[in-house]
Protein backbone atom coordinates (compact mmCIF):
# COMPACT_ATOMS: atom_id res chain seq x y z
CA UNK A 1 -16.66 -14.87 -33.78
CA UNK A 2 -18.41 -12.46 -35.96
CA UNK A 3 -19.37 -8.52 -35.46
CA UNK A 4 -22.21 -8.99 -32.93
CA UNK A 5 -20.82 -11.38 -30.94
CA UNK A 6 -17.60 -9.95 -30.55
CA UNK A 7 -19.01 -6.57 -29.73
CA UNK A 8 -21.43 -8.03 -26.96
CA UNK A 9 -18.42 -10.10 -25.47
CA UNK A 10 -16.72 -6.69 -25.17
CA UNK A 11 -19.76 -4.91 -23.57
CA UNK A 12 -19.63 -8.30 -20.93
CA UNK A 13 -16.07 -7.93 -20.36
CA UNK A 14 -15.53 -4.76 -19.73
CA UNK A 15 -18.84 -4.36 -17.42
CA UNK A 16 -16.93 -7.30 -15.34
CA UNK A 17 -14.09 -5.52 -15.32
CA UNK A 18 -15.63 -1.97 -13.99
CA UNK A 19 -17.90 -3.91 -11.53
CA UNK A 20 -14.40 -5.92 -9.93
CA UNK A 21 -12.45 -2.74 -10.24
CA UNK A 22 -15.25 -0.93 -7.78
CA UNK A 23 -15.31 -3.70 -5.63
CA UNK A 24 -11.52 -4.05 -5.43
CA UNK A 25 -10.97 -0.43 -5.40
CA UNK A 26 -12.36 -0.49 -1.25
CA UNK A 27 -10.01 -2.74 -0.41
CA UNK A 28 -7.27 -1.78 -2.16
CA UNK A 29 -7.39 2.00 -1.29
CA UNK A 30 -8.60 1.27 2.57
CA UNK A 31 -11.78 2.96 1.63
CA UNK A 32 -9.91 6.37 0.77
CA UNK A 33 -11.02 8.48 -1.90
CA UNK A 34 -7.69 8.83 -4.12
CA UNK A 35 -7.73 5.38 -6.55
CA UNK A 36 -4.35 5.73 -7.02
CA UNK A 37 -3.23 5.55 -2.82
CA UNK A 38 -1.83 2.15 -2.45
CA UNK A 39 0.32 2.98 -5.41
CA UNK A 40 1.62 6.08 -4.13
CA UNK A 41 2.25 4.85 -0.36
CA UNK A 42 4.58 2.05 -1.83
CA UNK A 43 6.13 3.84 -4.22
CA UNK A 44 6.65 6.38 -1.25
CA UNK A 45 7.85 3.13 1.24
CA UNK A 46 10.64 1.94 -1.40
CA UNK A 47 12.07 5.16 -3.20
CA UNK A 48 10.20 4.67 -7.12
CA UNK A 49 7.91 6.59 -9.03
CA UNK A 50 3.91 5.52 -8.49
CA UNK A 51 4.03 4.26 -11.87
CA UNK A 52 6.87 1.87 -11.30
CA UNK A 53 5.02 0.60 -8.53
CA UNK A 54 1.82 -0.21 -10.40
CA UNK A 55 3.97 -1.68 -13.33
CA UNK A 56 4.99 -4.31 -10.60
CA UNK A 57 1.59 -5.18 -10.01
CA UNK A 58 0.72 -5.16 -13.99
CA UNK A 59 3.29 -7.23 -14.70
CA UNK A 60 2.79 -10.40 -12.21
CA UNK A 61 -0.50 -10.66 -14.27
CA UNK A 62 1.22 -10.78 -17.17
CA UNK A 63 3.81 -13.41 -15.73
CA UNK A 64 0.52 -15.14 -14.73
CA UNK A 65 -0.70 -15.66 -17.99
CA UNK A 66 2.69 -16.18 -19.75
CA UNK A 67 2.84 -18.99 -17.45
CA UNK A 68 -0.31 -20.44 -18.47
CA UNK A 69 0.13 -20.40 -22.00
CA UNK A 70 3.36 -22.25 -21.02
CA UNK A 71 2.24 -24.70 -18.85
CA UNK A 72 -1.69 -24.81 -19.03
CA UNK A 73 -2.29 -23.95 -15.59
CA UNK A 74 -3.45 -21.32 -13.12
CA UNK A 75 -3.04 -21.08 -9.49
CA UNK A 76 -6.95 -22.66 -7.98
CA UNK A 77 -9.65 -20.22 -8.65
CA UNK A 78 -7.80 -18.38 -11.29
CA UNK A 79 -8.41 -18.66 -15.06
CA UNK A 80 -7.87 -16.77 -18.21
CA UNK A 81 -10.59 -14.44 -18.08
CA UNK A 82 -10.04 -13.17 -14.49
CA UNK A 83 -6.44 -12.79 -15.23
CA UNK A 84 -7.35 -10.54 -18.28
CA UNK A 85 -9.51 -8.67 -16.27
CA UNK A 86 -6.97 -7.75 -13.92
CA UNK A 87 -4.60 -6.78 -16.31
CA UNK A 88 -7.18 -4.70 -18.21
CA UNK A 89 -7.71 -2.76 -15.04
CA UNK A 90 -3.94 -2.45 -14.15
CA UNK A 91 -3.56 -0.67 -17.26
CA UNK A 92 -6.43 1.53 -16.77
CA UNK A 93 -5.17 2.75 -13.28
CA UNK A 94 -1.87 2.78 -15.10
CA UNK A 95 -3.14 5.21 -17.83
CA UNK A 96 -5.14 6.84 -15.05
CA UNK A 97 -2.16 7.38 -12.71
CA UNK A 98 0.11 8.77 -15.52
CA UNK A 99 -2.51 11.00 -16.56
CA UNK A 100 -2.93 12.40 -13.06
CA UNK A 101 0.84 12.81 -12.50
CA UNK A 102 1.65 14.68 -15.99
CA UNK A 103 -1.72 16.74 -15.83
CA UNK A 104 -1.00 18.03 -12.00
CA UNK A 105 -1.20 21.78 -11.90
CA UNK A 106 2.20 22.85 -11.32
CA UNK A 107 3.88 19.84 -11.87
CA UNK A 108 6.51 19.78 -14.38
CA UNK A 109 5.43 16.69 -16.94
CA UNK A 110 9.34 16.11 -17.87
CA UNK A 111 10.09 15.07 -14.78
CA UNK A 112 7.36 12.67 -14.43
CA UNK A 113 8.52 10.90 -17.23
CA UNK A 114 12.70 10.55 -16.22
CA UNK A 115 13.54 11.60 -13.33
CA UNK A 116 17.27 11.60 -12.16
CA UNK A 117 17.45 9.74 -9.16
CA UNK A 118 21.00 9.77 -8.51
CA UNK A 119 21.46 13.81 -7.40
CA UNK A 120 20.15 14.17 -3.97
CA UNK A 121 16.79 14.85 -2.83
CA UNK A 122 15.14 14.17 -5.92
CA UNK A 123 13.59 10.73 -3.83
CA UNK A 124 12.81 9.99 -1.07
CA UNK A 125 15.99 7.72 -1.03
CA UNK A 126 18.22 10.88 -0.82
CA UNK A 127 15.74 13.17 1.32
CA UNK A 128 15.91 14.11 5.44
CA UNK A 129 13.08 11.51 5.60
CA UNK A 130 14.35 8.11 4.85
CA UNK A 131 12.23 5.45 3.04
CA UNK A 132 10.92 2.57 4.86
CA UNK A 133 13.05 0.02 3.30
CA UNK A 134 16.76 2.17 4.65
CA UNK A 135 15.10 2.31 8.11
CA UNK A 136 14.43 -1.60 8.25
CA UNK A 137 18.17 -1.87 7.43
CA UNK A 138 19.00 0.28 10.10
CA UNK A 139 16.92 -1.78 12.45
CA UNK A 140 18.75 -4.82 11.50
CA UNK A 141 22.13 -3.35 11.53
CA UNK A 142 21.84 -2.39 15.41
C-alpha cells in the first residue's frame, strides 16, 4: 500500500469510526449529554475507577481479535475492521476520560492515577453508601 492509498484508507477509517461512535454514543449514554456516563455509573455500581471500567470494555475487543488471529474466526456479523473500529474508539473515550478526570478543576491529578483503596472512604466500597455489588450480597445473605 503506498502513500495515497494508505492515507485515504485512514481518512475512511476513521470517518467510520466517528460516524459509529455518534451513533453508539445514544445508546450507550441513554441519550445523556456526558460521553463518559455509562463508564462512570459502573465504575460507581462495582467500587473501580471509570478508567478501569472502560479498560474492561477495551480489552474484550482486544480478546476478540487475539482470538481471531488464533483461530480465524469472529462471532456472525463481526469482522476485523469493525473490531478495530471499536477498539479505536475505546481508546479514544479512554484518552478522553483520563483527560477529563486529571484536568477537573480541583481535582487532585495524583490521585487519579493510584489511588489507595484499602483506607476507608476513599471508594465507594468503604463509604456510608454501599456499592451495588455489597448490597446484592446482602440480599442473598438474608
Amino acid at each position: 500500500m503506498n502513500n495515497d492509498d494508505l492515507r485515504k484508507f485512514t481518512n475512511d477509517f476513521l470517518m467510520e469510526s466517528l460516524k459509529l461512535s455518534e451513533n453508539k454514543a445514544i445508546e450507550y449514554t441513554i441519550s445523556h449529554t456526558d460521553r463518559h456516563r455509562n463508564f462512570k455509573q459502573v465504575a460507581e455500581r462495582v467500587g473501580i475507577d471509570p478508567r478501569q471500567a472502560l479498560m474492561t470494555y477495551l480489552l474484550k475487543h482486544v480478546d476478540s481479535i487475539c482470538n481471531y488471529l488464533k483461530t480465524g474466526k469472529f462471532s456472525a456479523g463481526e469482522n476485523l475492521r469493525s473490531r478495530c473500529i471499536d477498539l479505536l474508539n475505546y481508546t479514544l473515550l479512554l484518552a478522553s476520560l483520563d483527560h477529563s478526570l486529571t484536568h477537573t478543576k480541583g481535582i487532585n491529578n495524583a490521585s487519579n492515577t493510584q489511588r489507595d483503596r484499602s483506607e476507608p472512604g476513599e471508594d465507594s466500597r468503604h463509604s456510608e453508601t454501599q456499592s451495588e455489588p455489597q448490597k446484592w450480597n446482602e440480599l442473598r445473605s438474608e
